[in-house]
Protein backbone atom coordinates (compact mmCIF):
# COMPACT_ATOMS: atom_id res chain seq x y z
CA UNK A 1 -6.69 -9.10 26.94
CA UNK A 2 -6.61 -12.24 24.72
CA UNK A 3 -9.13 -15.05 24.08
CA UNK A 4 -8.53 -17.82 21.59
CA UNK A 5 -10.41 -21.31 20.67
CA UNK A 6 -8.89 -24.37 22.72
CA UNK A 7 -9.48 -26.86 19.37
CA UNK A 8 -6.06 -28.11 20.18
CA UNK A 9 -4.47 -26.20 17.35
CA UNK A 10 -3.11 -22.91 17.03
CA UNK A 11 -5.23 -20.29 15.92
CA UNK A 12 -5.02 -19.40 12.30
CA UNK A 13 -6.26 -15.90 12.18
CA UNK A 14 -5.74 -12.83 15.04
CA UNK A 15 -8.99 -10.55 15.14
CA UNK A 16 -8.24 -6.81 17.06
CA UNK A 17 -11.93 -6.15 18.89
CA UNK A 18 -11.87 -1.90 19.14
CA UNK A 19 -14.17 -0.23 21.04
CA UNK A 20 -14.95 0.79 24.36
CA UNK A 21 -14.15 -0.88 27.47
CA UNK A 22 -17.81 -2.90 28.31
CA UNK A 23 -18.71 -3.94 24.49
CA UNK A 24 -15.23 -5.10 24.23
CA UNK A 25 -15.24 -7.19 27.18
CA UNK A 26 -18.66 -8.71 25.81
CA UNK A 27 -17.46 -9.31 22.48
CA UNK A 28 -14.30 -10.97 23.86
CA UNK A 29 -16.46 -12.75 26.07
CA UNK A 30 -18.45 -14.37 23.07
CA UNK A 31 -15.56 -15.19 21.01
CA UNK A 32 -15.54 -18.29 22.33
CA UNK A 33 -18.21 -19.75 19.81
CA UNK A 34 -17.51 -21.13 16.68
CA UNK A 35 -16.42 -19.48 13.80
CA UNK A 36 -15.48 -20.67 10.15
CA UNK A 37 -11.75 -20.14 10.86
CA UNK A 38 -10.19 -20.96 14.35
CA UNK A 39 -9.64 -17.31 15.72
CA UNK A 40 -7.76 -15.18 18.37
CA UNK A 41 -9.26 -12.57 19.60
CA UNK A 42 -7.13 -9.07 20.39
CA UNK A 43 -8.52 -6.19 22.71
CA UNK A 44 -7.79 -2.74 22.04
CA UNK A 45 -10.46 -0.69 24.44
CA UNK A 46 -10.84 2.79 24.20
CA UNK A 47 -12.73 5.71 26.38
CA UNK A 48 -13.52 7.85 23.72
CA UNK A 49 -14.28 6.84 19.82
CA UNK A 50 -12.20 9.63 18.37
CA UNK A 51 -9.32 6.92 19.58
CA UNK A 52 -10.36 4.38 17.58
CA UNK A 53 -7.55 5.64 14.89
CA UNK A 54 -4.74 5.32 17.73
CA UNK A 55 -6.04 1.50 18.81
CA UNK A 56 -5.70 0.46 14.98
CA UNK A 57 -2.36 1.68 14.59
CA UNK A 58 -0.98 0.19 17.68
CA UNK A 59 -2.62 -3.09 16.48
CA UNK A 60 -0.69 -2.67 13.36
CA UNK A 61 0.37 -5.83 11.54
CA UNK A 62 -0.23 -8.26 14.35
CA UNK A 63 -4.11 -8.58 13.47
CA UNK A 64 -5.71 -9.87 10.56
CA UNK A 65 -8.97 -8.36 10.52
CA UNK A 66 -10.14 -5.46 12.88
CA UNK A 67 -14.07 -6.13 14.43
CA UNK A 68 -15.13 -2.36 15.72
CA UNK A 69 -17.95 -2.74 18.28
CA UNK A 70 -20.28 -0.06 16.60
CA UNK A 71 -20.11 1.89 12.95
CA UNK A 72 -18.72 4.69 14.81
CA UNK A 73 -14.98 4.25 15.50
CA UNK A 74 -15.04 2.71 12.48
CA UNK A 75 -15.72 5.23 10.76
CA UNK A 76 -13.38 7.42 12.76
CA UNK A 77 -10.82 4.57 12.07
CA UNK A 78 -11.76 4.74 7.63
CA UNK A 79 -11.54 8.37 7.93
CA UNK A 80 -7.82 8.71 9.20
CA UNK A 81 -6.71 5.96 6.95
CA UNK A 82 -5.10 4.03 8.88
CA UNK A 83 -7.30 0.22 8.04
CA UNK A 84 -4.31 -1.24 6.35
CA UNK A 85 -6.05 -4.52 6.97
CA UNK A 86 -9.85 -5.83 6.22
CA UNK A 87 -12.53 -4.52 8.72
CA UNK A 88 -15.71 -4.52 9.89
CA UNK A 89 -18.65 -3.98 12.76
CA UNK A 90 -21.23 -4.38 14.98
CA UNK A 91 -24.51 -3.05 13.66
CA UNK A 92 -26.65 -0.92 16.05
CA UNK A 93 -29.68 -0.69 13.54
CA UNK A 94 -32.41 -2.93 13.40
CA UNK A 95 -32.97 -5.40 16.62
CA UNK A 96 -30.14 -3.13 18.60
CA UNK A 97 -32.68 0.12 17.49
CA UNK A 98 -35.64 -1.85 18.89
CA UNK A 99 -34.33 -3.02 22.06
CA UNK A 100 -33.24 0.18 23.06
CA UNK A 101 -37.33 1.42 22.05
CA UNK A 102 -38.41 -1.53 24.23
CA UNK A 103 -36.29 -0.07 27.40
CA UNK A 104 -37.98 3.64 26.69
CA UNK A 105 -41.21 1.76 26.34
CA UNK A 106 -41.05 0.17 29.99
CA UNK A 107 -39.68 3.26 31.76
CA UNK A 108 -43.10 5.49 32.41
CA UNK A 109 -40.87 8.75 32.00
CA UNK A 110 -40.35 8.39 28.68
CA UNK A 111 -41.83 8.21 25.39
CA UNK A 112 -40.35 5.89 22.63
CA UNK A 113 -42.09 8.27 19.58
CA UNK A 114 -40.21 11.70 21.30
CA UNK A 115 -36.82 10.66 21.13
CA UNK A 116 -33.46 12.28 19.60
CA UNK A 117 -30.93 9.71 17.83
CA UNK A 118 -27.41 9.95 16.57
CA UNK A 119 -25.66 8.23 13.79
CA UNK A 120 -27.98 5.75 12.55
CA UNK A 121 -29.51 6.36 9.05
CA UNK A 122 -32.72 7.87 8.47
CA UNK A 123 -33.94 4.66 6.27
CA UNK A 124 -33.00 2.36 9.46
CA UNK A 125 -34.65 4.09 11.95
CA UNK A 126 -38.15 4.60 9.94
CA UNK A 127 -38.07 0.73 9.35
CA UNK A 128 -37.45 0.02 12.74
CA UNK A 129 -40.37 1.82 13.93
CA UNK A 130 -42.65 0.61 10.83
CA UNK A 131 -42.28 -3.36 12.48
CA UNK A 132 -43.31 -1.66 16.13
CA UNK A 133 -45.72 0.31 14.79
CA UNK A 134 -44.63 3.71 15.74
CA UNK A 135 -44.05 6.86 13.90
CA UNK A 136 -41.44 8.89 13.30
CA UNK A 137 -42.95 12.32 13.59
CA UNK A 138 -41.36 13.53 16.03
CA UNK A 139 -37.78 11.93 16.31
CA UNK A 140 -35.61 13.91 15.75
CA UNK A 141 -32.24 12.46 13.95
CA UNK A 142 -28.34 13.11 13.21
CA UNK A 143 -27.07 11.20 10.76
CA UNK A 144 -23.41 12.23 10.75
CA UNK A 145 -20.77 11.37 13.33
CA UNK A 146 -19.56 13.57 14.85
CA UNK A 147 -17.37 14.00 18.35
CA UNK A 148 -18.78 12.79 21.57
CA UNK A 149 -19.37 17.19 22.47
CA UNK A 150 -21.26 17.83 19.27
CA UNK A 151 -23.36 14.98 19.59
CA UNK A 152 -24.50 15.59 23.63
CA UNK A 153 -25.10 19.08 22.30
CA UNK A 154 -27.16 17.66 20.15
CA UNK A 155 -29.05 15.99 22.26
CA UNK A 156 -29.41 18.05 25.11
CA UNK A 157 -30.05 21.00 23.88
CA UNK A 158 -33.43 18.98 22.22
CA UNK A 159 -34.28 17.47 25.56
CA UNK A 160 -33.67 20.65 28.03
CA UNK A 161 -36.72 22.73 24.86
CA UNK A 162 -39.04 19.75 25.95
CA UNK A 163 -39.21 18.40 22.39
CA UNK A 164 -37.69 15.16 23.47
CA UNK A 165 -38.39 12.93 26.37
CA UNK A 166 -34.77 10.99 26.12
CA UNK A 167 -31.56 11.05 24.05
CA UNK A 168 -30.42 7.05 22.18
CA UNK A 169 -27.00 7.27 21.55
CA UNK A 170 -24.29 5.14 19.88
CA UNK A 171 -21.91 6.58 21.41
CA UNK A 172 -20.27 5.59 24.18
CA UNK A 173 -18.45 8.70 25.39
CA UNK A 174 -21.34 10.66 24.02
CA UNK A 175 -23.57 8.65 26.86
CA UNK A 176 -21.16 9.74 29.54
CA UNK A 177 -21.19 13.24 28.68
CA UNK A 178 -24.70 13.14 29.02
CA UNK A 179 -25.25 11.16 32.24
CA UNK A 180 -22.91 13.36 33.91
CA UNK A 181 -25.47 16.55 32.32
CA UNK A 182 -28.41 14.89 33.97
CA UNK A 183 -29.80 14.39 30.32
CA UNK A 184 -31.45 10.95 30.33
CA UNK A 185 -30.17 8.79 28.11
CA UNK A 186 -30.24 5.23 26.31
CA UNK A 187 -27.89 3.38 25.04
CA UNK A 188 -28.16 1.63 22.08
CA UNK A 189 -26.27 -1.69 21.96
CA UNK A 190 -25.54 -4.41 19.90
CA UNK A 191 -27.36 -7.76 20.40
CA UNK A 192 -26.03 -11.09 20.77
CA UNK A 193 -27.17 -12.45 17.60
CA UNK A 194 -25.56 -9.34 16.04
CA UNK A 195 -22.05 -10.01 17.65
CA UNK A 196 -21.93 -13.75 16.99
CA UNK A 197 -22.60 -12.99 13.22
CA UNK A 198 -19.58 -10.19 13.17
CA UNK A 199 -17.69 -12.37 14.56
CA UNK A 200 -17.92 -15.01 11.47
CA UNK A 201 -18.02 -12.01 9.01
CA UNK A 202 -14.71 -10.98 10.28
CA UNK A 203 -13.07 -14.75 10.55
CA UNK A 204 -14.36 -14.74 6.66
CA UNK A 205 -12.77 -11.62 5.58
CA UNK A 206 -9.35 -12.41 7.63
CA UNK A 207 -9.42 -15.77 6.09
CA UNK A 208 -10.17 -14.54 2.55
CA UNK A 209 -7.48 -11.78 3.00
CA UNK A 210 -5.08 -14.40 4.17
CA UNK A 211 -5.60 -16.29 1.42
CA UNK A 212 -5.38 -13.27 -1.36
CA UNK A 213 -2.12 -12.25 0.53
CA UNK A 214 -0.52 -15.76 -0.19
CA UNK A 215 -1.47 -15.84 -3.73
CA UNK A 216 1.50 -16.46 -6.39
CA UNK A 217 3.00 -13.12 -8.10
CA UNK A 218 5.14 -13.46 -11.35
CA UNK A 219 7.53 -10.24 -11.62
CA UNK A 220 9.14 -10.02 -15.06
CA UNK A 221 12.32 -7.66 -15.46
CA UNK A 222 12.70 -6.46 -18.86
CA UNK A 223 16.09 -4.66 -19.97
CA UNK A 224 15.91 -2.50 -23.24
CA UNK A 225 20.00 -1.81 -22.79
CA UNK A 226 20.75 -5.43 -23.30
CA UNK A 227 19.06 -6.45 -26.09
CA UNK A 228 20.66 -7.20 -28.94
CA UNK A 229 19.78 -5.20 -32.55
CA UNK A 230 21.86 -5.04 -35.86
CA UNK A 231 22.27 -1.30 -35.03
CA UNK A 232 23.60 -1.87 -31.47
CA UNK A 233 26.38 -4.50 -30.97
CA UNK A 234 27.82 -4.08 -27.58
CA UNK A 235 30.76 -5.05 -26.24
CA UNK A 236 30.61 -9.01 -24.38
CA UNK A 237 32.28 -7.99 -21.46
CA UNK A 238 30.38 -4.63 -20.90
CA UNK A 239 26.80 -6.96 -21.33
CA UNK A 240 28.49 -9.59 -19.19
CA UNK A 241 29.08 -7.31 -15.90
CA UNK A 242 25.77 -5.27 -16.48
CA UNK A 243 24.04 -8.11 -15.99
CA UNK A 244 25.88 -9.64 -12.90
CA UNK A 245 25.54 -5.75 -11.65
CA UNK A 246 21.68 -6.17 -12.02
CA UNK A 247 20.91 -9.49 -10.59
CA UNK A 248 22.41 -8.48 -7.67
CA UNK A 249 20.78 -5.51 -7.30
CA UNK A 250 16.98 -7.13 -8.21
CA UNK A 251 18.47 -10.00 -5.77
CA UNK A 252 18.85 -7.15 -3.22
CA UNK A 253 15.35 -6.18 -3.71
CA UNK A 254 13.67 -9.55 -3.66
CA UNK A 255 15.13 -10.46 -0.89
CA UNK A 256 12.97 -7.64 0.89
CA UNK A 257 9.98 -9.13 -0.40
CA UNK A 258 11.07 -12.64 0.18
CA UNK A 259 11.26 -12.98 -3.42
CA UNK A 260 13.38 -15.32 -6.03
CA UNK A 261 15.02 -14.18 -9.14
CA UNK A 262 16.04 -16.27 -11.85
CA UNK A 263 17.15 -15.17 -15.22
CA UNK A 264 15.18 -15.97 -18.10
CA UNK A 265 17.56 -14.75 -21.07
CA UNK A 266 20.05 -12.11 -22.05
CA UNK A 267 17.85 -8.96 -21.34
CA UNK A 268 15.13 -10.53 -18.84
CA UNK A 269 14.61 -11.79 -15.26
CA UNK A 270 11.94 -13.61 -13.81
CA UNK A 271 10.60 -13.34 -9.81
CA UNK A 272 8.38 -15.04 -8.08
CA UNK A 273 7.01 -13.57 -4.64
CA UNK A 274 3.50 -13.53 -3.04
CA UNK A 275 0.84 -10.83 -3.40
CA UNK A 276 1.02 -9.54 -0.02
CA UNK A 277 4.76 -9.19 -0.14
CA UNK A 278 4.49 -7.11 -3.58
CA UNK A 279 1.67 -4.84 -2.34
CA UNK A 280 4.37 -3.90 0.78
CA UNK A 281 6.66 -3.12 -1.63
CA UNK A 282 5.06 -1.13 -4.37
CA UNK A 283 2.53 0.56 -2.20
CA UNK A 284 -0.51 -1.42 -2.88
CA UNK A 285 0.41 -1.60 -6.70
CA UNK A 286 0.88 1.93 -7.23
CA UNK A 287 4.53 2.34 -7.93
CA UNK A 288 6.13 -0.63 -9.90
CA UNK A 289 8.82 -2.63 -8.07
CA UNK A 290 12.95 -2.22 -8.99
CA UNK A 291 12.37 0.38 -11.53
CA UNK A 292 13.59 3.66 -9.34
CA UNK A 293 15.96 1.51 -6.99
CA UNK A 294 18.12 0.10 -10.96
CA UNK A 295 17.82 3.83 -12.14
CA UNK A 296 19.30 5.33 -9.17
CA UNK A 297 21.78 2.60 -9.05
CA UNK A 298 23.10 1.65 -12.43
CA UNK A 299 21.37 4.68 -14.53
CA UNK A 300 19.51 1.91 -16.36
CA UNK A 301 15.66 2.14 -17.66
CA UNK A 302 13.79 -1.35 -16.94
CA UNK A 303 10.59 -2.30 -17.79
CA UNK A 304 8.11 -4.60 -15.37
CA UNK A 305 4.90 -6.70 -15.66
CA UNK A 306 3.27 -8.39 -12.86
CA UNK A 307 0.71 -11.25 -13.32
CA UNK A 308 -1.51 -13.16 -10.66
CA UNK A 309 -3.39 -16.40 -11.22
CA UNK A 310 -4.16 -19.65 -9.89
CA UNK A 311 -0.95 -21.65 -11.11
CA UNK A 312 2.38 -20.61 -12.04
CA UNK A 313 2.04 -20.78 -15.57
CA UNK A 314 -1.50 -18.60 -15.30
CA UNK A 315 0.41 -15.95 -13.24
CA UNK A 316 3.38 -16.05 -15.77
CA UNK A 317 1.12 -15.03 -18.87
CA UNK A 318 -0.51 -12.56 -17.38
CA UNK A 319 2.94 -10.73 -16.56
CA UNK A 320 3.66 -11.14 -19.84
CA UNK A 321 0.75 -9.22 -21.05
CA UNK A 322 1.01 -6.82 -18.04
CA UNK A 323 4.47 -6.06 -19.46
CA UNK A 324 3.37 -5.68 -23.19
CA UNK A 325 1.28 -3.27 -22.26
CA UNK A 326 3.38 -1.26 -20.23
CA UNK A 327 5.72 -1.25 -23.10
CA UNK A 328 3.04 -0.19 -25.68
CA UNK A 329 0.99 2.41 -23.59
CA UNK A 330 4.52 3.83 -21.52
CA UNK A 331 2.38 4.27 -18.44
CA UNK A 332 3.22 3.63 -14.85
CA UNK A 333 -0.04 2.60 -13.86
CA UNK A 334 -1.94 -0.81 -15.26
CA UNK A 335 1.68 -2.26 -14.95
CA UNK A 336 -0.03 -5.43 -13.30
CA UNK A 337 -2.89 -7.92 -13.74
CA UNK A 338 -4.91 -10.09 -11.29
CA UNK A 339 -5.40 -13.68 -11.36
CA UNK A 340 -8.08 -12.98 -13.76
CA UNK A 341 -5.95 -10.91 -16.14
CA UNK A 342 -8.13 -7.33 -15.43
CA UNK A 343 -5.56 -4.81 -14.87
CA UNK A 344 -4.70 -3.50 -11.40
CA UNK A 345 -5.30 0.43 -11.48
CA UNK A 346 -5.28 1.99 -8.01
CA UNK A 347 -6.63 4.94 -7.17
CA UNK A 348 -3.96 7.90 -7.80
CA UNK A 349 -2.12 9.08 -4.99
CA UNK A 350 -0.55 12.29 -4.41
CA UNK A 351 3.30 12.08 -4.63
CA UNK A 352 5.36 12.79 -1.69
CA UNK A 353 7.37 16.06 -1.60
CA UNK A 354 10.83 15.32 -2.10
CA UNK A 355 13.75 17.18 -0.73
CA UNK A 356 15.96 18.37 -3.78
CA UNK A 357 18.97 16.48 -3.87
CA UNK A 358 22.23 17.56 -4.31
CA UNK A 359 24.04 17.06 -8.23
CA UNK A 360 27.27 15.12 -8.44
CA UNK A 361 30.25 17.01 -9.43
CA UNK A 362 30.73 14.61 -12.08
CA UNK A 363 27.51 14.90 -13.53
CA UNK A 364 29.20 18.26 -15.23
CA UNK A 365 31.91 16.27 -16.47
CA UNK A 366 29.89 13.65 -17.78
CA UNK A 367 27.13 15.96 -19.79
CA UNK A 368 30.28 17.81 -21.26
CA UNK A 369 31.63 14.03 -22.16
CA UNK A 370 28.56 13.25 -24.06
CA UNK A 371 27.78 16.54 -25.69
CA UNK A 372 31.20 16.66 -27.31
CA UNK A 373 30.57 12.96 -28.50
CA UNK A 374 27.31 13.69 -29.56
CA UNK A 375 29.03 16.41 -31.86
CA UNK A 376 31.66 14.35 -33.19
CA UNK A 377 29.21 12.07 -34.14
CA UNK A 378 30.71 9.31 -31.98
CA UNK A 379 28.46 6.07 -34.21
CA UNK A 380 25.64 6.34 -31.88
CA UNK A 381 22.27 6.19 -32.71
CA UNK A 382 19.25 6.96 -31.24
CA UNK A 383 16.37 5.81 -28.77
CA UNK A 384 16.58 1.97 -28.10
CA UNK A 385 19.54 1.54 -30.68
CA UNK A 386 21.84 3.97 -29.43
CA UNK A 387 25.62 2.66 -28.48
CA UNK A 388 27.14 2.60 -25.74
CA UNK A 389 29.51 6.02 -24.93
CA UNK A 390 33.16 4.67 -24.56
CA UNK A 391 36.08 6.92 -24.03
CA UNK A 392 39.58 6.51 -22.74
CA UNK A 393 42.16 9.50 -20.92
CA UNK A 394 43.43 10.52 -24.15
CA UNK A 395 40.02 11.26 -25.76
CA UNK A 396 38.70 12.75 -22.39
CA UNK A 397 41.45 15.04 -21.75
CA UNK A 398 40.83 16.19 -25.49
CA UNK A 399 36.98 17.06 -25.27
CA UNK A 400 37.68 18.33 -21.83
CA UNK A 401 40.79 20.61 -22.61
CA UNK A 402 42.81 19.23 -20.24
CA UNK A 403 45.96 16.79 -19.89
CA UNK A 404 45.41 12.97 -19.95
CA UNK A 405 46.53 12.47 -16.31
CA UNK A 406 43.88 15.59 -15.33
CA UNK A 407 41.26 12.99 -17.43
CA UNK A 408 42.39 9.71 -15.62
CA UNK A 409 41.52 11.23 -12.24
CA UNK A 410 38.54 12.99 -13.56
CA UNK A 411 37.49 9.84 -15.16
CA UNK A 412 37.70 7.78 -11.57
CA UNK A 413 35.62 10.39 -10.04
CA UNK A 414 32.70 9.53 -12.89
CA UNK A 415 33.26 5.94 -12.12
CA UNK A 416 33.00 6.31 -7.88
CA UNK A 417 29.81 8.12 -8.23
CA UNK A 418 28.81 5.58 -10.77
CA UNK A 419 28.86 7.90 -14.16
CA UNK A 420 30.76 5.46 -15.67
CA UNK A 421 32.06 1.85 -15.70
CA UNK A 422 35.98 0.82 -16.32
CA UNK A 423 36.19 -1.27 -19.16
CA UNK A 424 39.23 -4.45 -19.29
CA UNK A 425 42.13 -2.76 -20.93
CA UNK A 426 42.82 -3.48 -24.80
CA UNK A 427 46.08 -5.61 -24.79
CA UNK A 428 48.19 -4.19 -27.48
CA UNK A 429 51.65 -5.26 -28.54
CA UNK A 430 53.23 -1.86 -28.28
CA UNK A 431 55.04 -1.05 -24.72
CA UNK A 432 53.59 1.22 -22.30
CA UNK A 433 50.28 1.41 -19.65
CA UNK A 434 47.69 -0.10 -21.88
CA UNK A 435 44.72 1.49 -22.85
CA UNK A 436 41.99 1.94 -20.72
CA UNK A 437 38.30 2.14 -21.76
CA UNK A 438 35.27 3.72 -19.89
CA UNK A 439 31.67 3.35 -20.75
CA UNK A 440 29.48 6.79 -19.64
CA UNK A 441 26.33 6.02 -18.65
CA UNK A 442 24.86 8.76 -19.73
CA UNK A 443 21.58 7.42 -18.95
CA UNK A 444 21.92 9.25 -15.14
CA UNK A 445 21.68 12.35 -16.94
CA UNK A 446 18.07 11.68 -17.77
CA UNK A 447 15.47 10.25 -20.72
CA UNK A 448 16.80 13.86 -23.06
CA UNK A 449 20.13 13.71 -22.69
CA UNK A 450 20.12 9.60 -23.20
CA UNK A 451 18.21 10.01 -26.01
């Protein structure tokens, strides 16, 4: 069930209406005002709140904003986690409160100031009867939501002792539970004025969410390997295919988040994507984007900053500063800053358990590789200076104690489970198979042993 404004234009924002089946229809019914933002409007009608989770999730990403028809599934819906998207409801407190006193006040059987009430505050329900002039005495109240079973239990168990002359409940399975109990019961349901003006909250959020979504990200790609020091000269045509290795990969990536990549010099990249894309990618800013998917492909350690802002040159300094200060404080988090360069720290998240993976036979090989370099004190540094590892089948097969041909083949395994990278042979004048270099990235073996 769909309605949508006939301005001659196609709607620009898709609101999902949950709850159940009668306050949907009437909220569906009244999207045909105006609102700020032209709107289409989704139904997803349940017969019991507890359901409310479900509806969201089979909404999923075809809905802006989600309008719940009472606090209650949406607080059902907030619990479960599953509001991926902005959200809000239809209050039941104040005019909603006092109609449903009105309908106890014109049915003789009951009495408006001997009543039990669910969900509602405490604070809303005393001011409601303050501007009717009734007290609160003897109403009885439950704050919490709860399932529709716990709350008729509530209710009837005060009614069937006498202490209560009718139940008002925001519930709509609740109601049914007690209706079919004989327990007399009220309803209390939102008003007219109260729908219209959820209906323009939730354009407003959809439209400012649409907005935040499309807002310009700056991604830059920093690469500690490839910068150049007096300590560490590398070789050109090792630094040459690293980096055509790398921008395809981050090109890979982008692409995902329907992101560009441009290079900016010889150790740094520059991408340009929108915030909604990026929050997809790194899970609302909490893990920073191409950092595990280069280490588990080229054994390389990158650093990222991401900046927001209102132009392109706004968003670009602030992922400069995001990425000095990832490089001075070493953290994963505060890796990004907004448009108004205040640093994006989510909430922490527990990891996910991950299933141990299997070791490559050649990471053996290649440990042995480096440790016997690392002895022989091959003219590598340490840290950020360190050289490159470089051996050929003739050094191999030495450190290894085995033959050369044993340390060709061995050496091809390292470099098909990407341990290590074939070099262009040096051309020498003598006859013969010329030599052939390999570079060991030792940096797969982790931050100790690259150290």
């Amino acid at each position: 069930m769909t309605a949508s404004r006939s301005t001659g234009s196609a709607p620009d924002l898709t609101i999902g209406v949950v709850g159940p089946h009668d306050l949907v229809e009437r909220v569906m019914l009244m999207g045909h005002g105006p609102t700020p933002v032209p709107s289409r409007l989704v139904a997803a009608a349940y017969r019991d709140e507890q359901e409310a989770a479900d509806k969201v999730v089979r909404l999923g990403a075809g809905v802006d904003v989600c309008l719940f028809a009472s606090p209650v599934p949406y607080d059902f819906a907030r619990k479960a986690g599953v509001l991926t998207m902005p959200a809000t409801y239809v209050p039941l407190n104040g005019a909603a409160l006092q109609g449903a006193l009105l309908r106890a006040a014109l049915d003789e059987r009951f009495d408006p100031a001997k009543v039990s009430i669910d969900v509602l505050a405490r604070a809303e329900v005393e001011e409601a009867y303050s501007e009717v002039s009734l007290g609160t005495e003897h109403v009885h109240l439950r704050e919490e939501a709860a399932g529709p079973g716990t709350l008729a239990a509530f209710h009837e168990r005060l009614w069937r002792r006498g202490t209560t002359t009718v139940a008002m409940t925001c519930v709509h399975a609740t109601a049914e539970r007690m209706e079919m109990a004989g327990v007399p019961t009220i309803r209390v349901r939102p008003t007219g004025a109260a729908i219209r003006s959820s209906l323009q909250t939730a354009a407003l959020l959809g439209a400012h969410h649409r907005l935040e979504e499309s807002q310009l990200v700056v991604i830059l790609v920093d690469v500690p390997t490839l910068r150049e020091t007096p300590r560490r000269v590398t070789p050109r045509y090792w630094r040459d295919e690293l980096k055509l290795t790398l921008h395809r990969t981050l090109l890979q990536e982008a692409h995902r988040m329907n992101a560009s990549v441009w290079p900016v010099d010889d150790h740094s990249y520059l991408v340009t994507a929108t915030r909604g894309s990026v929050t997809t990618s790194t899970e609302g800013f909490r893990t920073p984007p191409f950092v595990e998917k280069v280490r588990e492909e080229l054994g390389l350690a990158i650093e990222v900053g991401i900046g927001m802002g209102r132009t392109a040159h706004e968003a670009e300094t602030h992922a400069r500063a995001a990425l000095a200060r990832s490089q001075s404080s070493q953290r994963a988090q505060g890796f990004a800053l907004d448009r108004d360069g205040r640093a994006l720290v989510p909430a922490p998240r527990t990891p996910p358990r991950s299933q141990p993976q299997p070791k490559p036979k050649g990471l053996e090989i290649l440990a042995r590789l480096a440790d016997k370099l690392d002895q022989e004190g091959a003219g590598r540094g340490s840290g950020a200076d360190s050289q490159p590892l470089i051996v050929d089948a003739e050094n191999a097969g030495r450190m290894l104690g085995v033959t050369p041909r044993t340390a060709r083949r061995l050496l091809r395994t390292l470099v098909e489970e990407g341990l290590a990278w074939p070099l262009p042979p040096n051309r020498t004048p003598q006859p013969g198979r010329p030599r052939q270099l390999y570079r060991l990235i030792v940096e797969k073996l982790g931050p100790k042993a690259a150290s």
